[in-house]
N, C-alpha and C. Protein backbone atom coordinates (compact mmCIF):
# COMPACT_ATOMS: atom_id res chain seq x y z
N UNK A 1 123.13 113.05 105.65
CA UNK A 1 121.85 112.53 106.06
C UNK A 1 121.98 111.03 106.29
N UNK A 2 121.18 110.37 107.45
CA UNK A 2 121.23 109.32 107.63
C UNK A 2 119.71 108.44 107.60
N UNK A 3 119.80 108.14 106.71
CA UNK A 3 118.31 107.24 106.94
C UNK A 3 118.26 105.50 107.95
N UNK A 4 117.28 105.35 108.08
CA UNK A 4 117.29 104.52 109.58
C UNK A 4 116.17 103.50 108.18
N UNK A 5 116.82 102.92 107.63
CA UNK A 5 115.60 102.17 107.14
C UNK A 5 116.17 100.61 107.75
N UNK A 6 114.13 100.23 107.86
CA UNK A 6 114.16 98.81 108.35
C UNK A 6 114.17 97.81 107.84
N UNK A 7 114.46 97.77 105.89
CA UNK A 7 114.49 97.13 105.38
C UNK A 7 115.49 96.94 103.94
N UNK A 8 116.01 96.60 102.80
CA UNK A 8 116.86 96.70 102.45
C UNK A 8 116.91 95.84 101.09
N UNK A 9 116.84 96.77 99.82
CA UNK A 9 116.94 96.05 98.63
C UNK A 9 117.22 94.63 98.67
N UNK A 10 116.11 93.74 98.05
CA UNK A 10 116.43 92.50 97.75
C UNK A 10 115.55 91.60 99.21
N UNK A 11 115.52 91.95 100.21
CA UNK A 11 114.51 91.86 101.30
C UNK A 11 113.34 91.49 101.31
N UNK A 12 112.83 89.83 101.37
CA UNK A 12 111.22 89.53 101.23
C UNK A 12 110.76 90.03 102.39
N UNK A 13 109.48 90.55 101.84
CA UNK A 13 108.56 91.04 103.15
C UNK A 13 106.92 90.53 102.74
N UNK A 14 106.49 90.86 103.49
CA UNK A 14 105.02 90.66 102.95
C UNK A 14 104.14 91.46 103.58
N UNK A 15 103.06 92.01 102.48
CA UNK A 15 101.95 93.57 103.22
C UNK A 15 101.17 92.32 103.98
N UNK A 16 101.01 93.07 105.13
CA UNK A 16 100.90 93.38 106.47
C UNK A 16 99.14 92.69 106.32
N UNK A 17 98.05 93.23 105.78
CA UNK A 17 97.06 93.49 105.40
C UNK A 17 96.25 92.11 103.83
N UNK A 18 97.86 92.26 103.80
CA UNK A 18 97.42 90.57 102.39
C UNK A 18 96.81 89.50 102.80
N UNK A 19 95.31 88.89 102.86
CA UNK A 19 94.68 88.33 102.90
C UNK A 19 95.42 86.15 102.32
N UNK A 20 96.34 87.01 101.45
CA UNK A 20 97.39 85.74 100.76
C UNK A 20 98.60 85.22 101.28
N UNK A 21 99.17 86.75 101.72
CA UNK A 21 100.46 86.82 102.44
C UNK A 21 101.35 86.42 101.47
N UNK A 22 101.29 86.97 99.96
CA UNK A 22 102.40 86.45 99.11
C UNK A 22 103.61 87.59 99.37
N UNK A 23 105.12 86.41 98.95
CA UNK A 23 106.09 87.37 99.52
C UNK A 23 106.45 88.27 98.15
N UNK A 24 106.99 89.33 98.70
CA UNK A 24 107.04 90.46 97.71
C UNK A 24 108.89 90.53 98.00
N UNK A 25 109.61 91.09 97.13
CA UNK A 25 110.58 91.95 97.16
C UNK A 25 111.21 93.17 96.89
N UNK A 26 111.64 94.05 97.97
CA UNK A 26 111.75 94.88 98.00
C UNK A 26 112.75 95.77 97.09
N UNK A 27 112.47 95.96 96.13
CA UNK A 27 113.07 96.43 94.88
C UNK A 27 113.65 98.29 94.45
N UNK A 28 113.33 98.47 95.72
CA UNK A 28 113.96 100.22 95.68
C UNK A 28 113.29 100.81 97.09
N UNK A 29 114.06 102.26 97.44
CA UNK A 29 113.82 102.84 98.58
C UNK A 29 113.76 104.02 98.21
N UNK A 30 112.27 105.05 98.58
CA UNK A 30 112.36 106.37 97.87
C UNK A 30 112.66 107.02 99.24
N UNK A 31 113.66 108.59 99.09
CA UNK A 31 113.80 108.96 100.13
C UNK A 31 113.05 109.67 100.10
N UNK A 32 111.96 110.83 101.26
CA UNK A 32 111.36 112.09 100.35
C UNK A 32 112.02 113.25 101.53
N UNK A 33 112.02 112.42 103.28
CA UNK A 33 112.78 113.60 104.00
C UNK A 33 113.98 112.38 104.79
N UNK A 34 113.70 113.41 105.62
CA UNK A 34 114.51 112.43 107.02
C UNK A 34 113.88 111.07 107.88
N UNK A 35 112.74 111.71 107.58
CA UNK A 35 112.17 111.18 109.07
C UNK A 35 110.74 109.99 107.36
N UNK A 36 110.54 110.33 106.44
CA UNK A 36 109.67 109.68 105.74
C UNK A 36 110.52 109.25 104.32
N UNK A 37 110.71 108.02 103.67
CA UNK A 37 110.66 107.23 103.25
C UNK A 37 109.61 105.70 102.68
N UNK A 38 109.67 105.59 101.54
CA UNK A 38 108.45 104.34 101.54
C UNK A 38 109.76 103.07 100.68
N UNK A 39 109.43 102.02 100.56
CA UNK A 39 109.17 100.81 99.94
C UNK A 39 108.94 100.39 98.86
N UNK A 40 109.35 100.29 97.66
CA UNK A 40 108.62 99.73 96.30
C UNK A 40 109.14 98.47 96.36
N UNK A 41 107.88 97.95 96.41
CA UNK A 41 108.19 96.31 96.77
C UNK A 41 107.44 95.24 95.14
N UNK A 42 108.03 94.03 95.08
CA UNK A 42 107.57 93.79 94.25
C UNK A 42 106.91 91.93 94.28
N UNK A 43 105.68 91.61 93.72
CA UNK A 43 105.59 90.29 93.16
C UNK A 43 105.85 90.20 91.92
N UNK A 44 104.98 89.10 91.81
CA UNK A 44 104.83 88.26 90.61
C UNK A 44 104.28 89.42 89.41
N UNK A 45 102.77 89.83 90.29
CA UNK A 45 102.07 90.09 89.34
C UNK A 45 101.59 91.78 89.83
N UNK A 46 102.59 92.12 90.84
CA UNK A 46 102.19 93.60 91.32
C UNK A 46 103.60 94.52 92.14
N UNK A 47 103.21 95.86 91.74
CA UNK A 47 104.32 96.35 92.16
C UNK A 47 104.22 97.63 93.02
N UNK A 48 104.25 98.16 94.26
CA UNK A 48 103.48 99.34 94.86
C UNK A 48 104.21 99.57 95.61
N UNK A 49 104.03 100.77 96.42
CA UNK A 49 104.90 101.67 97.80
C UNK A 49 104.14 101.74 98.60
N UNK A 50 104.94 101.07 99.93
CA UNK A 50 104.48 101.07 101.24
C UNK A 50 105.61 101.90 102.11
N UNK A 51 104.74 101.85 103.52
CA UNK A 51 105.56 102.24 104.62
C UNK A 51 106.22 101.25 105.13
N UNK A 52 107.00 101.81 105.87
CA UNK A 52 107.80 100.47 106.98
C UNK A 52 106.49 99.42 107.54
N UNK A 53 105.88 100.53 108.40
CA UNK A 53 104.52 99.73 109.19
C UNK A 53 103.47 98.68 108.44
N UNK A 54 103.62 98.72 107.48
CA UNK A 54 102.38 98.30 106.11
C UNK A 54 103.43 97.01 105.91
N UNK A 55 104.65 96.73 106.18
CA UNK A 55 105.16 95.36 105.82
C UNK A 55 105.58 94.97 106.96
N UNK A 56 106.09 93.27 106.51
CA UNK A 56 106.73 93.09 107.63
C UNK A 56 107.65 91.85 107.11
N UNK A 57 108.86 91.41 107.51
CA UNK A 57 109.70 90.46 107.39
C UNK A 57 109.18 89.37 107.52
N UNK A 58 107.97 88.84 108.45
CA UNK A 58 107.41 87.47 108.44
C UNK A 58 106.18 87.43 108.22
N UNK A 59 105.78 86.39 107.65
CA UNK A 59 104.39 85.96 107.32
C UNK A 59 103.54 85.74 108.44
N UNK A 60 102.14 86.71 108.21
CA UNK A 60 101.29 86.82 109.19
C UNK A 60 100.14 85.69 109.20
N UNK A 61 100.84 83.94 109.24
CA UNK A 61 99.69 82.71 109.47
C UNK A 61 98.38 83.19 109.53
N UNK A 62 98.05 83.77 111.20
CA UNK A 62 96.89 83.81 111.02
C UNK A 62 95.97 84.18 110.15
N UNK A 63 96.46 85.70 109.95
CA UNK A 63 95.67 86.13 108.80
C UNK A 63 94.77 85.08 107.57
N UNK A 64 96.24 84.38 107.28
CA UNK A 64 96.00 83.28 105.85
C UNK A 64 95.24 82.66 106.20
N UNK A 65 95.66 82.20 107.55
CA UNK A 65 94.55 81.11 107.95
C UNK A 65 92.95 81.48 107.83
N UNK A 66 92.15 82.67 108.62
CA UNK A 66 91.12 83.07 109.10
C UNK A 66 90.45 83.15 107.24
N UNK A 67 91.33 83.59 106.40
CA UNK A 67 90.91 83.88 105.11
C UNK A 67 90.88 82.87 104.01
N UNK A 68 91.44 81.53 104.87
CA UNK A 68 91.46 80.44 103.84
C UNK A 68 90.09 80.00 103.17
């Protein structure tokens, strides 16, 4: 089996949707098939599973900005 993941233990990302845009690291990869996989990503003060789509490698400014 080959998994196609877009991201990779130890990997800051930041959810997509974070109003803060704090960076998280990506601290494990669950497999469940081929084609689906999630993310356990981690901060400071939180630790959860996402999808590929739900993160992303760069910080989304605007967002922070509009919510400052």
């Amino acid at each position: 089996m080959k998994i196609n993941n877009k991201y990779n233990i130890g990997d800051t990302v930041y959810v997509r949707t974070d109003v803060n845009q704090i960076p998280n690291i990506v601290i494990a990869i669950t497999i469940y098939s081929d084609t689906y996989h999630t993310y356990k990503i981690n901060s400071m003060d939180n630790c959860s599973d996402y999808r590929d789509y739900e993160i992303s490698s760069e910080k989304n400014l605007v967002l922070k900005i509009e919510n400052y």
